[in-house]
N, C-alpha and C. Protein backbone atom coordinates (compact mmCIF):
# COMPACT_ATOMS: atom_id res chain seq x y z
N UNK A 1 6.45 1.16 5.68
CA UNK A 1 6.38 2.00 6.85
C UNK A 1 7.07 3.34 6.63
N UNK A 2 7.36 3.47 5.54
CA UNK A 2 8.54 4.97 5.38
C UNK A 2 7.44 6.19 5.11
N UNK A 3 6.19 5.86 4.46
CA UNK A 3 5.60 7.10 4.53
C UNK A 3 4.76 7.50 6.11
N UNK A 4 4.56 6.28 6.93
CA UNK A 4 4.10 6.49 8.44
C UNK A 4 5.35 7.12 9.01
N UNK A 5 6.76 6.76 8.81
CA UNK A 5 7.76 7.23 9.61
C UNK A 5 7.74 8.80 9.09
N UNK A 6 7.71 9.31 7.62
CA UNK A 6 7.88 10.13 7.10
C UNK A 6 6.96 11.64 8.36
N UNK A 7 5.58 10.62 7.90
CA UNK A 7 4.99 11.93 8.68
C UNK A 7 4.87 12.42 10.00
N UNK A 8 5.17 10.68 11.01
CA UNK A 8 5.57 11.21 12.06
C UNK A 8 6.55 12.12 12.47
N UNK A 9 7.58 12.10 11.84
CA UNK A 9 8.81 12.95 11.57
C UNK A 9 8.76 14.36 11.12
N UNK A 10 7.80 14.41 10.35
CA UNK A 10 7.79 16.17 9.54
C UNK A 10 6.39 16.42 9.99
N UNK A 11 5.48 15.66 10.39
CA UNK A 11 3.64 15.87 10.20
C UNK A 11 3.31 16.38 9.01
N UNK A 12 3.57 15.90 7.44
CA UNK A 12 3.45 15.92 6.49
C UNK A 12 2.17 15.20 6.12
N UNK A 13 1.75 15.75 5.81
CA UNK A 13 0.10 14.64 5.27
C UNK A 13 0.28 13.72 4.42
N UNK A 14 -0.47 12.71 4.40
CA UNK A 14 -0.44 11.54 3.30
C UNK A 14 -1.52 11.33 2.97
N UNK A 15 -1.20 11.06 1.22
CA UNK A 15 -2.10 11.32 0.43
C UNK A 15 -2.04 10.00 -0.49
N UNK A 16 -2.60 9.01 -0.07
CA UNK A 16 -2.88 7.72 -0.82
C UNK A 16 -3.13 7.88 -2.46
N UNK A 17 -2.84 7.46 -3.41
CA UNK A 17 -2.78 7.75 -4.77
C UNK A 17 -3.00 6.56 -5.35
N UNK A 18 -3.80 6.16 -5.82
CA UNK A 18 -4.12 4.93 -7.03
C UNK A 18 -5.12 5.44 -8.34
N UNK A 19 -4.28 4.40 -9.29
CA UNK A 19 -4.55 4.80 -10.79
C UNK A 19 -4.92 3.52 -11.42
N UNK A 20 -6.43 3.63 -11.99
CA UNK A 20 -6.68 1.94 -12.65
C UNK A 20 -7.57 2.45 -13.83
N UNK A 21 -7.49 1.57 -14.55
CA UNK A 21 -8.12 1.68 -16.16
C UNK A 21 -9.32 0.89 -16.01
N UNK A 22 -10.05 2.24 -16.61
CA UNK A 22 -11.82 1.37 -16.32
C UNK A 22 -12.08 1.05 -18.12
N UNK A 23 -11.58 1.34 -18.94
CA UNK A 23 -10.97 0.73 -20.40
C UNK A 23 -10.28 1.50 -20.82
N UNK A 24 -9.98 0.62 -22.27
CA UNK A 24 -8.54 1.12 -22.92
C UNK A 24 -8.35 2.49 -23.02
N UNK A 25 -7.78 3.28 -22.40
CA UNK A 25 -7.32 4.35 -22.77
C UNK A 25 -7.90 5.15 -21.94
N UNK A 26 -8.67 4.91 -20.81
CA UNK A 26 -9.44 5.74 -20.04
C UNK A 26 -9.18 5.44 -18.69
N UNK A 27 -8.92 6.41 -17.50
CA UNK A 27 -8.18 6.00 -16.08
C UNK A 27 -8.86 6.76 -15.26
N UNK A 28 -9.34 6.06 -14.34
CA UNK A 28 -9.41 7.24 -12.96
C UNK A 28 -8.23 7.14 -12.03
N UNK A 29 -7.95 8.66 -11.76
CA UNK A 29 -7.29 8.43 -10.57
C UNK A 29 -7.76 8.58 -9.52
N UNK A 30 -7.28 8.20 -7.97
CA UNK A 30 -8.25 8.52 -7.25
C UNK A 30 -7.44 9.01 -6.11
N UNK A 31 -7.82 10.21 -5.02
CA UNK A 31 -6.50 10.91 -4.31
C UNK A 31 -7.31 10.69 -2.46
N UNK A 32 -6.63 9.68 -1.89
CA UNK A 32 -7.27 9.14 -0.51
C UNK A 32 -6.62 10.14 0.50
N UNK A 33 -7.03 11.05 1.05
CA UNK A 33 -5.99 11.93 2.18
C UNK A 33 -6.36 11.00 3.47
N UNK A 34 -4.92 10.47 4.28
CA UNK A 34 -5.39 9.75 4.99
C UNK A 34 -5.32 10.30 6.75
N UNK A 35 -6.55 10.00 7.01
CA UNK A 35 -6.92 10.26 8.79
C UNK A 35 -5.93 9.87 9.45
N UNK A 36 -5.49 10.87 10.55
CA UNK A 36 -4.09 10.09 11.34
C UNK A 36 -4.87 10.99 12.68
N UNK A 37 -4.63 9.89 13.53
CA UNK A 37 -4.94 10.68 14.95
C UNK A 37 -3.68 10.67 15.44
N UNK A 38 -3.97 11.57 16.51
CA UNK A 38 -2.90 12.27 17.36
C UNK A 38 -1.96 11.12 18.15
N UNK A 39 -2.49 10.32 18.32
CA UNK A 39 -1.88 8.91 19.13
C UNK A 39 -1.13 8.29 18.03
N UNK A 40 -1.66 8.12 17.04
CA UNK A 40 -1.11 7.19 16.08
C UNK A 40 0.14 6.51 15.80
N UNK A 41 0.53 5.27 15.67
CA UNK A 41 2.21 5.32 15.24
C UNK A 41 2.08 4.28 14.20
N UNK A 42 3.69 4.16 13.51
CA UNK A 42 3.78 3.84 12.06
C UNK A 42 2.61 2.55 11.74
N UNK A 43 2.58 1.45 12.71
CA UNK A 43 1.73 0.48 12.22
C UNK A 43 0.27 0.96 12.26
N UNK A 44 0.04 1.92 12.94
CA UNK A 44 -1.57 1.94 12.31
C UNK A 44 -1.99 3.01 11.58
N UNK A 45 -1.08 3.71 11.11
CA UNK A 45 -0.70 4.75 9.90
C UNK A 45 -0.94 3.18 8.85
N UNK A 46 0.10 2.44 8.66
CA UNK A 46 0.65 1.79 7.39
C UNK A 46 -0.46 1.34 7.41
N UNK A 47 -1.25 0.65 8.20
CA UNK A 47 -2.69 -0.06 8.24
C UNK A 47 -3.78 0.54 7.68
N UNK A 48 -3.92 2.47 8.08
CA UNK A 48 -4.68 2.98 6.91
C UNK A 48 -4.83 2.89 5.25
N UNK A 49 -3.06 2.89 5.10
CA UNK A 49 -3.35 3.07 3.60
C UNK A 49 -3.24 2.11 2.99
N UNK A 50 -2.56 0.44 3.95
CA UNK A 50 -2.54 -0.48 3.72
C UNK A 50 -4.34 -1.29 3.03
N UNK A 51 -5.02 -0.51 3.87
CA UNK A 51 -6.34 -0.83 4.03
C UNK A 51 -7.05 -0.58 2.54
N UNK A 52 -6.89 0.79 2.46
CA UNK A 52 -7.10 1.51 1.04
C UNK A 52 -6.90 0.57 -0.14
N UNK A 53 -5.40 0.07 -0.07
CA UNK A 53 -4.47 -0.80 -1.34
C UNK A 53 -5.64 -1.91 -1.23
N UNK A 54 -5.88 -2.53 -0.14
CA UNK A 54 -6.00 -4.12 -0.31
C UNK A 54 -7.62 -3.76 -0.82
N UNK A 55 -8.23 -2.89 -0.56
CA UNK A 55 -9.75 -2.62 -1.01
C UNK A 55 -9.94 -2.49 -2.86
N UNK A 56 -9.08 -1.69 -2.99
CA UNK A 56 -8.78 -1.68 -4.56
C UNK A 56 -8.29 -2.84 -5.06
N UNK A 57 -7.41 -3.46 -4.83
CA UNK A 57 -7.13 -5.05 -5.24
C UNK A 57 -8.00 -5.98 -5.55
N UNK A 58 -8.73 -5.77 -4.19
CA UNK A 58 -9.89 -6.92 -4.52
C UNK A 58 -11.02 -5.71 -5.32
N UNK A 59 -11.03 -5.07 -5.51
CA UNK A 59 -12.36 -4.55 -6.46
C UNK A 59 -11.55 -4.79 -8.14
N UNK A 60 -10.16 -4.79 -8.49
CA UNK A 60 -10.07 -4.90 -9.70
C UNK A 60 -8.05 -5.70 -9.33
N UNK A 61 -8.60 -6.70 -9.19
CA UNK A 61 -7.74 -7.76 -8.73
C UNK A 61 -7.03 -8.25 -10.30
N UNK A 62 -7.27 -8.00 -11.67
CA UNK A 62 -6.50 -7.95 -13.00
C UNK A 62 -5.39 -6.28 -13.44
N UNK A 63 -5.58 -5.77 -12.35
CA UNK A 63 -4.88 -4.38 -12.77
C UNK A 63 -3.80 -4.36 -11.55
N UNK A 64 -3.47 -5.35 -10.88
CA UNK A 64 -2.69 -4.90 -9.91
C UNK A 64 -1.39 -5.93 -9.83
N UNK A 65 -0.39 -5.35 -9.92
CA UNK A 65 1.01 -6.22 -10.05
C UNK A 65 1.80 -5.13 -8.89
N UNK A 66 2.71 -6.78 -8.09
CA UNK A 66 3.99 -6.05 -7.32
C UNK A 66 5.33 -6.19 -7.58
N UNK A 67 5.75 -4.88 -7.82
CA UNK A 67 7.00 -4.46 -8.42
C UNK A 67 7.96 -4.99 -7.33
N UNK A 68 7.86 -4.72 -6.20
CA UNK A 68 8.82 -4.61 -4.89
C UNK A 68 9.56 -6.40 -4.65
N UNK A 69 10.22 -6.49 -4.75
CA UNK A 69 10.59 -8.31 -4.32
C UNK A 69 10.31 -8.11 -2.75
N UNK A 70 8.84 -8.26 -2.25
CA UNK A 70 8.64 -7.93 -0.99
C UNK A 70 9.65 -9.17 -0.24
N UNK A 71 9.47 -10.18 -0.26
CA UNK A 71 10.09 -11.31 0.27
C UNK A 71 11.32 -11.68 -0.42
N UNK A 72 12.47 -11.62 0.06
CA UNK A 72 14.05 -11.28 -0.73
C UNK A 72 14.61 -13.00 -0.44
N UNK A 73 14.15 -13.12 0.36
CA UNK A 73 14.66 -14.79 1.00
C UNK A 73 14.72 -15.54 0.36
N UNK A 74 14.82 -16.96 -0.50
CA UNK A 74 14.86 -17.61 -0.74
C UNK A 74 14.06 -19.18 -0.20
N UNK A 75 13.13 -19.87 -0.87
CA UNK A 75 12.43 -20.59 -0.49
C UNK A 75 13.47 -21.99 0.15
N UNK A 76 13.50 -22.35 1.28
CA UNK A 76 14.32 -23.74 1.85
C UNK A 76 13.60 -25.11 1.72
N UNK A 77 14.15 -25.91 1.17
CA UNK A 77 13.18 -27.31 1.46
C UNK A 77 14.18 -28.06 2.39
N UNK A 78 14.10 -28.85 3.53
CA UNK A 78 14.59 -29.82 4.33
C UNK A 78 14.48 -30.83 3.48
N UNK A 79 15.72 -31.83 3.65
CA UNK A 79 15.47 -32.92 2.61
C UNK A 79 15.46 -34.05 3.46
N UNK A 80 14.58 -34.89 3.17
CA UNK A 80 14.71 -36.16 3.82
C UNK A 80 15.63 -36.97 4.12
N UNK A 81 15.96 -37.48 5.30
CA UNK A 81 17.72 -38.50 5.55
C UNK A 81 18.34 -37.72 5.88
């Protein structure tokens, strides 16, 4: 949500950016400027470019790894007794 907060804050444009290898040694990049209406707020900002990410994933679902430890928690099991 920091680049939706970002632009609500400055009205800075956002500019979606993904980079994938169509073979060895050869890349497109590709530069998404994303639509924001005047109403808009951070969740349906993040939902645009969220939208973008998950479209590219599934078109080349072997080029995409997450860096971020999105989920920091630790998995709990209840134990029986």
């Amino acid at each position: 949500k920091g680049a939706a907060r970002f632009h609500i804050e400055s009205g800075a444009p956002i500019i979606f950016t993904i980079c994938y290898q169509n073979k060895p040694k050869n890349y497109t990049i590709e530069f998404h400027p994303i639509k924001i209406a005047a109403d808009a707020n951070i969740e349906s900002i993040t939902q645009s470019y969220t939208s973008i990410l998950e479209n590219h994933i599934r078109q080349y679902p072997d080029q995409y790894f997450w860096w971020h430890r999105r989920w920091k928690t630790k998995h709990v099991t209840k134990q029986n007794g």
